[in-house]
PDB file of N, CA and C in Angstrom:
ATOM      1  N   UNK A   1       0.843  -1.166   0.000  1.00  0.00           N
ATOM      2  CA  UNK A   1       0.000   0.000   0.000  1.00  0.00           C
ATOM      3  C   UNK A   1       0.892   1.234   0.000  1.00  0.00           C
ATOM      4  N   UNK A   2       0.238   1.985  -0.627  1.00  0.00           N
ATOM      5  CA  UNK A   2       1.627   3.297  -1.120  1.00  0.00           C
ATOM      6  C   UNK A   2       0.244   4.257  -0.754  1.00  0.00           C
ATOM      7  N   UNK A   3       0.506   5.930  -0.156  1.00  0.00           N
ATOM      8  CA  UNK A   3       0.376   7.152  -0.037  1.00  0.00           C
ATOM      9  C   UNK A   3       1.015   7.712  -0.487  1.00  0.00           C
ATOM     10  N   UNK A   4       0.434   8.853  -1.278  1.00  0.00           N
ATOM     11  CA  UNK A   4       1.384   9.857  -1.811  1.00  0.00           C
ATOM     12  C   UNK A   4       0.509  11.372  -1.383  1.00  0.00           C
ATOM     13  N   UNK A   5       1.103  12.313  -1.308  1.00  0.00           N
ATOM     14  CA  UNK A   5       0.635  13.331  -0.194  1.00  0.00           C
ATOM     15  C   UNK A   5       0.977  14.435  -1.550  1.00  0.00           C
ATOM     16  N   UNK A   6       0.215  15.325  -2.199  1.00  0.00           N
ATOM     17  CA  UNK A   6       0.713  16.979  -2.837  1.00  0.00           C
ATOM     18  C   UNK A   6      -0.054  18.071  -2.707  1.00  0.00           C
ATOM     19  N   UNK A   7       1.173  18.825  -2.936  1.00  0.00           N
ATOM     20  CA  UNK A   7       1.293  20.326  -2.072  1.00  0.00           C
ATOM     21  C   UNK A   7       1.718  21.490  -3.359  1.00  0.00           C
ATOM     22  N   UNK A   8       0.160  22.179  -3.521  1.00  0.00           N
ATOM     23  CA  UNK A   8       0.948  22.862  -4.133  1.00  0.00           C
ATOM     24  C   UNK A   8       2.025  24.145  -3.462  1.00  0.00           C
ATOM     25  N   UNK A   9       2.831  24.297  -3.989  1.00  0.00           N
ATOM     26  CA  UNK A   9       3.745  25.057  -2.937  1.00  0.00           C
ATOM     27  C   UNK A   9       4.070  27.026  -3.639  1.00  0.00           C
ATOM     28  N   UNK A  10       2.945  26.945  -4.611  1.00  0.00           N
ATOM     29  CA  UNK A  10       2.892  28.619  -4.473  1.00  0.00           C
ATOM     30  C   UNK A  10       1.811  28.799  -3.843  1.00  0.00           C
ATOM     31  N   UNK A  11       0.836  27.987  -3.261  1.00  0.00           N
ATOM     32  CA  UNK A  11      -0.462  28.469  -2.128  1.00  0.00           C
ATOM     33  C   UNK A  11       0.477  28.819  -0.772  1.00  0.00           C
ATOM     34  N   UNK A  12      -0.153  29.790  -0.261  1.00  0.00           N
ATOM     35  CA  UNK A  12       0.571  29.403   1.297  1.00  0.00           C
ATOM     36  C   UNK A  12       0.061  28.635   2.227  1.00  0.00           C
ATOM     37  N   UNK A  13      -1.158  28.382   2.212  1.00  0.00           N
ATOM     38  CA  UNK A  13      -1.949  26.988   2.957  1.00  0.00           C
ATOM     39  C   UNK A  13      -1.270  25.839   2.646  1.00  0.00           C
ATOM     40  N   UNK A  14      -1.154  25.316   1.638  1.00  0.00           N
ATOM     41  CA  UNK A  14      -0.012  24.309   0.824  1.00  0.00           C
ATOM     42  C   UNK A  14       0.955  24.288   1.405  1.00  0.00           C
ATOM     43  N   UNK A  15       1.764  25.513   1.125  1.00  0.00           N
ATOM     44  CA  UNK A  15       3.304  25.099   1.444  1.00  0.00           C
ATOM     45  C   UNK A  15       3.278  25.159   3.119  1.00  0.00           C
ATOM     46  N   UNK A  16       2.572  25.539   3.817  1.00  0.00           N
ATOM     47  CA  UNK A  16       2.466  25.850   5.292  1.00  0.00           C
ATOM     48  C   UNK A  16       2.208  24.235   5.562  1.00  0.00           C
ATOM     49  N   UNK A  17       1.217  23.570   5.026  1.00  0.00           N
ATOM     50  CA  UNK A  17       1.068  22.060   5.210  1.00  0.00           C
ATOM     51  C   UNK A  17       2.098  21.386   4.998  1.00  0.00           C
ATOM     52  N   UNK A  18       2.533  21.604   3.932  1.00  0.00           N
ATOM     53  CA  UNK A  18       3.902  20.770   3.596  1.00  0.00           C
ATOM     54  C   UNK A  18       4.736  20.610   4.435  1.00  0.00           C
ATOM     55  N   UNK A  19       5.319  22.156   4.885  1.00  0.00           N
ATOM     56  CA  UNK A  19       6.288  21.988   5.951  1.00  0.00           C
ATOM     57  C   UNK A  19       5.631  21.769   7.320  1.00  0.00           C
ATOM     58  N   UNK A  20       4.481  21.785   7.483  1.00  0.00           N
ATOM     59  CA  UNK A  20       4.636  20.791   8.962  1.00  0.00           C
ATOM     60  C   UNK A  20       4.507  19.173   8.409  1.00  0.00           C
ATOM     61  N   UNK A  21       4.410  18.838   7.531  1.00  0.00           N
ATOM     62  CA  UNK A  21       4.514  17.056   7.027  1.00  0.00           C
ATOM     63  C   UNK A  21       6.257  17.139   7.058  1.00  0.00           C
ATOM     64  N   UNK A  22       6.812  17.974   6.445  1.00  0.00           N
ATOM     65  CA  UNK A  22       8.316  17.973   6.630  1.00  0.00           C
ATOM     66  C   UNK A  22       9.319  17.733   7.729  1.00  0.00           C
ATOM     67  N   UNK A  23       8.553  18.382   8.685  1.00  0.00           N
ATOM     68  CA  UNK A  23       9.009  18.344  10.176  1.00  0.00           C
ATOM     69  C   UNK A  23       8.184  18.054  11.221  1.00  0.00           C
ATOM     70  N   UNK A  24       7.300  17.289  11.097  1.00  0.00           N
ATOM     71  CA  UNK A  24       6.095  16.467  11.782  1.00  0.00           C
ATOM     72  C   UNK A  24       7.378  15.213  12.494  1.00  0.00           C
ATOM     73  N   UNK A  25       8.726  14.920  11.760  1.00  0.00           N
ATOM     74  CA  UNK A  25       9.511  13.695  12.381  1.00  0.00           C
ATOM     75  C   UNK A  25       9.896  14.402  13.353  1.00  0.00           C
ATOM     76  N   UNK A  26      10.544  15.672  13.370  1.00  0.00           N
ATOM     77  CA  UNK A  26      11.194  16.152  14.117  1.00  0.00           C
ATOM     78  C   UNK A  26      10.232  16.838  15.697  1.00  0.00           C
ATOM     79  N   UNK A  27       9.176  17.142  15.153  1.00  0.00           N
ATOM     80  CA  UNK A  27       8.076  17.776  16.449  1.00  0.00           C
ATOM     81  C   UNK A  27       7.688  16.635  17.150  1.00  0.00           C
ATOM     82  N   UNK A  28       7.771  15.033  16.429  1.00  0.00           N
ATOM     83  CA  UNK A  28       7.678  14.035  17.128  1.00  0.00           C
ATOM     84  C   UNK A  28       8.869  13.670  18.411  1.00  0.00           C
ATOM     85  N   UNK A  29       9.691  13.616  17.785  1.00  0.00           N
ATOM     86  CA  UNK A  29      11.052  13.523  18.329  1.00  0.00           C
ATOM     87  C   UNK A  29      11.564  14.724  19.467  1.00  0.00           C
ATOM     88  N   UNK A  30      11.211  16.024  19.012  1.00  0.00           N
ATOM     89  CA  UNK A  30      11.206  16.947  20.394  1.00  0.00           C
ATOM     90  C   UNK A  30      10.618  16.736  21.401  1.00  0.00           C
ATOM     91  N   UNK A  31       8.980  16.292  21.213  1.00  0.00           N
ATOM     92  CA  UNK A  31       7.793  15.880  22.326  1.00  0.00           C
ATOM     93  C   UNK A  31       8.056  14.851  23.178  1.00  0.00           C
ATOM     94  N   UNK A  32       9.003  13.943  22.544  1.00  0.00           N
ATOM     95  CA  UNK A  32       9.288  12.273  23.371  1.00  0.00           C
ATOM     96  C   UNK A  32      10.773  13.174  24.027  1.00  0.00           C
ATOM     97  N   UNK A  33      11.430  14.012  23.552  1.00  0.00           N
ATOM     98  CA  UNK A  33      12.657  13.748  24.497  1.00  0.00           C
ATOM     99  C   UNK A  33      12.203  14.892  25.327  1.00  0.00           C
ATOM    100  N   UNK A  34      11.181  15.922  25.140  1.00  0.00           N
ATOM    101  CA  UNK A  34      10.627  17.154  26.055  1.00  0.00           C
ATOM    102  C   UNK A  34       9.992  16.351  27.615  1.00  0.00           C
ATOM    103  N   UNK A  35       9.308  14.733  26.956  1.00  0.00           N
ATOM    104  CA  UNK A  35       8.533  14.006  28.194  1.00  0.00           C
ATOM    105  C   UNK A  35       9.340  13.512  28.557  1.00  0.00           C
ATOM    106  N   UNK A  36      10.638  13.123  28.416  1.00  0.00           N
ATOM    107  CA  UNK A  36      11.718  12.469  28.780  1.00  0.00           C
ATOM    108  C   UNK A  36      12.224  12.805  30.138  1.00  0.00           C
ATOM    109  N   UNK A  37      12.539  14.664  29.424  1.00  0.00           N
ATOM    110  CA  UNK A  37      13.298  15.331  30.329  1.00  0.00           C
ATOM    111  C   UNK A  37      12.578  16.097  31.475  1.00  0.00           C
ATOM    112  N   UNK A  38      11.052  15.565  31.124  1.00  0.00           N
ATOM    113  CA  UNK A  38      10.651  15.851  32.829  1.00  0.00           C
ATOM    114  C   UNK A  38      10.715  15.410  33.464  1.00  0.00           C
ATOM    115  N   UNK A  39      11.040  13.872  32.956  1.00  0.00           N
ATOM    116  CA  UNK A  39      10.812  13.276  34.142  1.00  0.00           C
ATOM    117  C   UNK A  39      12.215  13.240  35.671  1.00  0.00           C
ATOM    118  N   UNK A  40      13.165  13.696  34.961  1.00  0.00           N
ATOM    119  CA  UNK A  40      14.521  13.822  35.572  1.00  0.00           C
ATOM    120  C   UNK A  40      14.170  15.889  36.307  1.00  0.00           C
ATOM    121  N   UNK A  41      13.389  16.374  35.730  1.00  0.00           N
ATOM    122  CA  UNK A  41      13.696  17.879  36.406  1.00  0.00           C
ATOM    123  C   UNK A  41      12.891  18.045  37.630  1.00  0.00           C
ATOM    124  N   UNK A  42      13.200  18.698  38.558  1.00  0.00           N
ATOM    125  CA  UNK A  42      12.631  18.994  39.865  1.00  0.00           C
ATOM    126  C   UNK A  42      12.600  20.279  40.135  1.00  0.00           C
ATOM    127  N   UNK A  43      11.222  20.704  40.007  1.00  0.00           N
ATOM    128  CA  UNK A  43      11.478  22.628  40.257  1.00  0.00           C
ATOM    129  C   UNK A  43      10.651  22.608  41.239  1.00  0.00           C
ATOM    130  N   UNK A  44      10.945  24.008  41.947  1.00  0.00           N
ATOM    131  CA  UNK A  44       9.708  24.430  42.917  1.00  0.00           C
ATOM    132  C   UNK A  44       9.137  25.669  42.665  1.00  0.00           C
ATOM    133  N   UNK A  45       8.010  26.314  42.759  1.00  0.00           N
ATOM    134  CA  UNK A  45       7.031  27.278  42.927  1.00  0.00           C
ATOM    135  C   UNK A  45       7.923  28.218  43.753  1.00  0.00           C
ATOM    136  N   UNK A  46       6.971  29.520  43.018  1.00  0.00           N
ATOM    137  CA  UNK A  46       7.372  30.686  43.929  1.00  0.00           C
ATOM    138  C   UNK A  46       7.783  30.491  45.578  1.00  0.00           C
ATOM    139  N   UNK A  47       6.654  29.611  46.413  1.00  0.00           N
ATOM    140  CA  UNK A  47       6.263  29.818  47.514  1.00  0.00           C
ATOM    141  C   UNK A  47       7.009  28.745  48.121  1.00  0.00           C
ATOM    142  N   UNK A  48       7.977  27.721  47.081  1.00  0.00           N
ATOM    143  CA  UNK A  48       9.077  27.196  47.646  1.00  0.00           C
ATOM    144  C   UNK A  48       8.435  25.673  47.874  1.00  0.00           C
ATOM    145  N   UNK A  49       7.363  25.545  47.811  1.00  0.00           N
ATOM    146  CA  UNK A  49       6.528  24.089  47.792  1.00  0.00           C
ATOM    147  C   UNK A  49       7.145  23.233  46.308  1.00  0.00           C
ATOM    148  N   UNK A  50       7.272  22.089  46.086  1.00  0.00           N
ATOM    149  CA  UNK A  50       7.608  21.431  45.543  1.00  0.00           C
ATOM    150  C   UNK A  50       6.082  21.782  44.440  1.00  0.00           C
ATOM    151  N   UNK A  51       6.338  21.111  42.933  1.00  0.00           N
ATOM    152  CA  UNK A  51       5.299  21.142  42.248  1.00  0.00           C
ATOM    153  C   UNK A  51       4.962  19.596  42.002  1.00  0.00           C
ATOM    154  N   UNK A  52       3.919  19.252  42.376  1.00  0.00           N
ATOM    155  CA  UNK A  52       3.694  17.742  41.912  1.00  0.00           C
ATOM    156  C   UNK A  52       3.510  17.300  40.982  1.00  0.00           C
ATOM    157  N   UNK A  53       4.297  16.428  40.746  1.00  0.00           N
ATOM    158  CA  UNK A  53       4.739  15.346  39.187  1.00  0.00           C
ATOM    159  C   UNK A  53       3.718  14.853  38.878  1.00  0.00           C
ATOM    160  N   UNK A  54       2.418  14.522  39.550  1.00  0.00           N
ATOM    161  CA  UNK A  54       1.298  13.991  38.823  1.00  0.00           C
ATOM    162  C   UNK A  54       0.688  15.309  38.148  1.00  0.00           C
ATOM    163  N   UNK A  55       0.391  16.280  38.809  1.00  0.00           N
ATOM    164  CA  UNK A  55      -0.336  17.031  38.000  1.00  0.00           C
ATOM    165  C   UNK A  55       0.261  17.845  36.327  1.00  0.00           C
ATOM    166  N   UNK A  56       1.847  17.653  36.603  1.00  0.00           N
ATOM    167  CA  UNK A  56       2.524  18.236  35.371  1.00  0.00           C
ATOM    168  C   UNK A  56       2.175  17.119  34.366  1.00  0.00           C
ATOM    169  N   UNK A  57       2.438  15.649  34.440  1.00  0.00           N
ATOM    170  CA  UNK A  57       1.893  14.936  33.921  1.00  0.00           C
ATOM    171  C   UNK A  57       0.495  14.107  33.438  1.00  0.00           C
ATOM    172  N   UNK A  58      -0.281  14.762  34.198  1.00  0.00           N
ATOM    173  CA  UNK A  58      -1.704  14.832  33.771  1.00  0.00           C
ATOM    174  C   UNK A  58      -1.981  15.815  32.777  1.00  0.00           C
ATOM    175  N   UNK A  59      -1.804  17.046  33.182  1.00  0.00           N
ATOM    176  CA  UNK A  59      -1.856  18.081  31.943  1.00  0.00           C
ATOM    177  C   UNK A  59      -0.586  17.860  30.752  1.00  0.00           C
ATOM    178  N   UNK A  60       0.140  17.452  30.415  1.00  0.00           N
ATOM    179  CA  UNK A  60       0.848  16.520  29.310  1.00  0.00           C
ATOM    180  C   UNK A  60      -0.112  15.894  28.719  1.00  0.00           C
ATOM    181  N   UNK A  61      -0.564  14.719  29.562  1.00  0.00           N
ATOM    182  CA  UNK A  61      -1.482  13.951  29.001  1.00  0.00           C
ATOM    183  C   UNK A  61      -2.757  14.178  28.238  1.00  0.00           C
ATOM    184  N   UNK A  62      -3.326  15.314  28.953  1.00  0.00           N
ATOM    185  CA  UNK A  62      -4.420  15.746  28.608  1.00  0.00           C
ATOM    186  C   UNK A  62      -4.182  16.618  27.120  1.00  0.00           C
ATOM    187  N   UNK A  63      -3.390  17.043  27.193  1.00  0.00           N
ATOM    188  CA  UNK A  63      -2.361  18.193  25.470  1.00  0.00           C
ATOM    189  C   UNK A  63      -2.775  17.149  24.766  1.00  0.00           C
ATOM    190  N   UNK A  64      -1.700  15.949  24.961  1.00  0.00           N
ATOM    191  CA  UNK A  64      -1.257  15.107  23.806  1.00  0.00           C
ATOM    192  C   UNK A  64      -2.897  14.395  23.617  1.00  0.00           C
ATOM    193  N   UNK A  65      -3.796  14.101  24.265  1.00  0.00           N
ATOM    194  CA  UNK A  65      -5.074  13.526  24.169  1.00  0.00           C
ATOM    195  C   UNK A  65      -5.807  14.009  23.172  1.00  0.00           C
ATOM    196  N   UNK A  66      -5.889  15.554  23.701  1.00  0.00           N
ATOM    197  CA  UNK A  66      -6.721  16.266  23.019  1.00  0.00           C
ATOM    198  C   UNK A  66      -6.249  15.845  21.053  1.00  0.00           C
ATOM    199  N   UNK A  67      -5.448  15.976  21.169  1.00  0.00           N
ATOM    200  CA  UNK A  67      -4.896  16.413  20.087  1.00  0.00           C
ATOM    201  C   UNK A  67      -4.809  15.150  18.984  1.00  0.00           C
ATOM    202  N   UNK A  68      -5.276  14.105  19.987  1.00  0.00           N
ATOM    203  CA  UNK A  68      -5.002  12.590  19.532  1.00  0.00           C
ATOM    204  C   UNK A  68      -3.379  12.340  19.264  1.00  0.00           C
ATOM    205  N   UNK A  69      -3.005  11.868  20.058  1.00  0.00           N
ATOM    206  CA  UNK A  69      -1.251  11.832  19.663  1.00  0.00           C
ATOM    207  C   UNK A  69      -0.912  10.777  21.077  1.00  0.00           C
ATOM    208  N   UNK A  70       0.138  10.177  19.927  1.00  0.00           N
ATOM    209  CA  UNK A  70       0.418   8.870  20.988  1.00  0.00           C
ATOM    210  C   UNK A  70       1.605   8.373  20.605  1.00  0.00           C
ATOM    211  N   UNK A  71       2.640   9.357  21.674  1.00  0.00           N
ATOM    212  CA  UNK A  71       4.255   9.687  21.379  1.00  0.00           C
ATOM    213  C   UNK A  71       4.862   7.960  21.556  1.00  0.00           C
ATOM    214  N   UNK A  72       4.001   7.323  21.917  1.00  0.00           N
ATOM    215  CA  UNK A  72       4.346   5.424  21.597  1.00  0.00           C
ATOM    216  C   UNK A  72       4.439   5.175  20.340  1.00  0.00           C
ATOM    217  N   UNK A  73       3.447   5.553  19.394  1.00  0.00           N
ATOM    218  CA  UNK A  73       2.947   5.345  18.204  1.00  0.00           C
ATOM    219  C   UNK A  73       3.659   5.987  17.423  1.00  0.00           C
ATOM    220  N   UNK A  74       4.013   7.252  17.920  1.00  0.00           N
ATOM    221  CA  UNK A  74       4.757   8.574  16.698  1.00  0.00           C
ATOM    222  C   UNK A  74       6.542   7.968  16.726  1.00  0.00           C
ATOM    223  N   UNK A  75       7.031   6.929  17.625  1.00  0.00           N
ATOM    224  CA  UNK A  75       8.166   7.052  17.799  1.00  0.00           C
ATOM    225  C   UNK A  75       8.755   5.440  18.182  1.00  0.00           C
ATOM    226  N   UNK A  76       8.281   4.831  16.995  1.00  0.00           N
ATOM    227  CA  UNK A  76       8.466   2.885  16.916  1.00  0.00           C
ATOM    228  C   UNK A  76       9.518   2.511  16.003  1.00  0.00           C
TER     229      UNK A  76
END
């Protein structure tokens, strides 16, 4: 089974599509090493309270949901 994807590229809707199909590998690849590297960072709030790791990672989750995206799937 073959896809073939065209763009015309003097529209700017076109070429604007194109280049996110162009670099759709690479926004994949930022997102998996962006979830990566939270999991190693530890910050705290103004008020010096720790920020809890479930809730940074719930709202992650909830982004990538919305959006249907499944950085398992984008990155096999």
């Amino acid at each position: 089974m073959k896809a073939t994807l065209q763009f015309n590229l003097e529209d700017e809707d076109d070429r604007m599509a194109h280049f996110r199909c162009v670099k759709s590998l690479d926004m994949a690849l930022a997102m998996y090493e962006f979830a990566e590297s939270l999991r190693g960072i530890v910050d705290t709030s103004e008020d010096g309270k720790w920020i809890d790791e479930d809730v940074v990672w719930k709202a992650w989750g909830e982004v990538l949901e919305k959006r249907g995206i499944s950085l398992d799937e984008l990155i096999r």
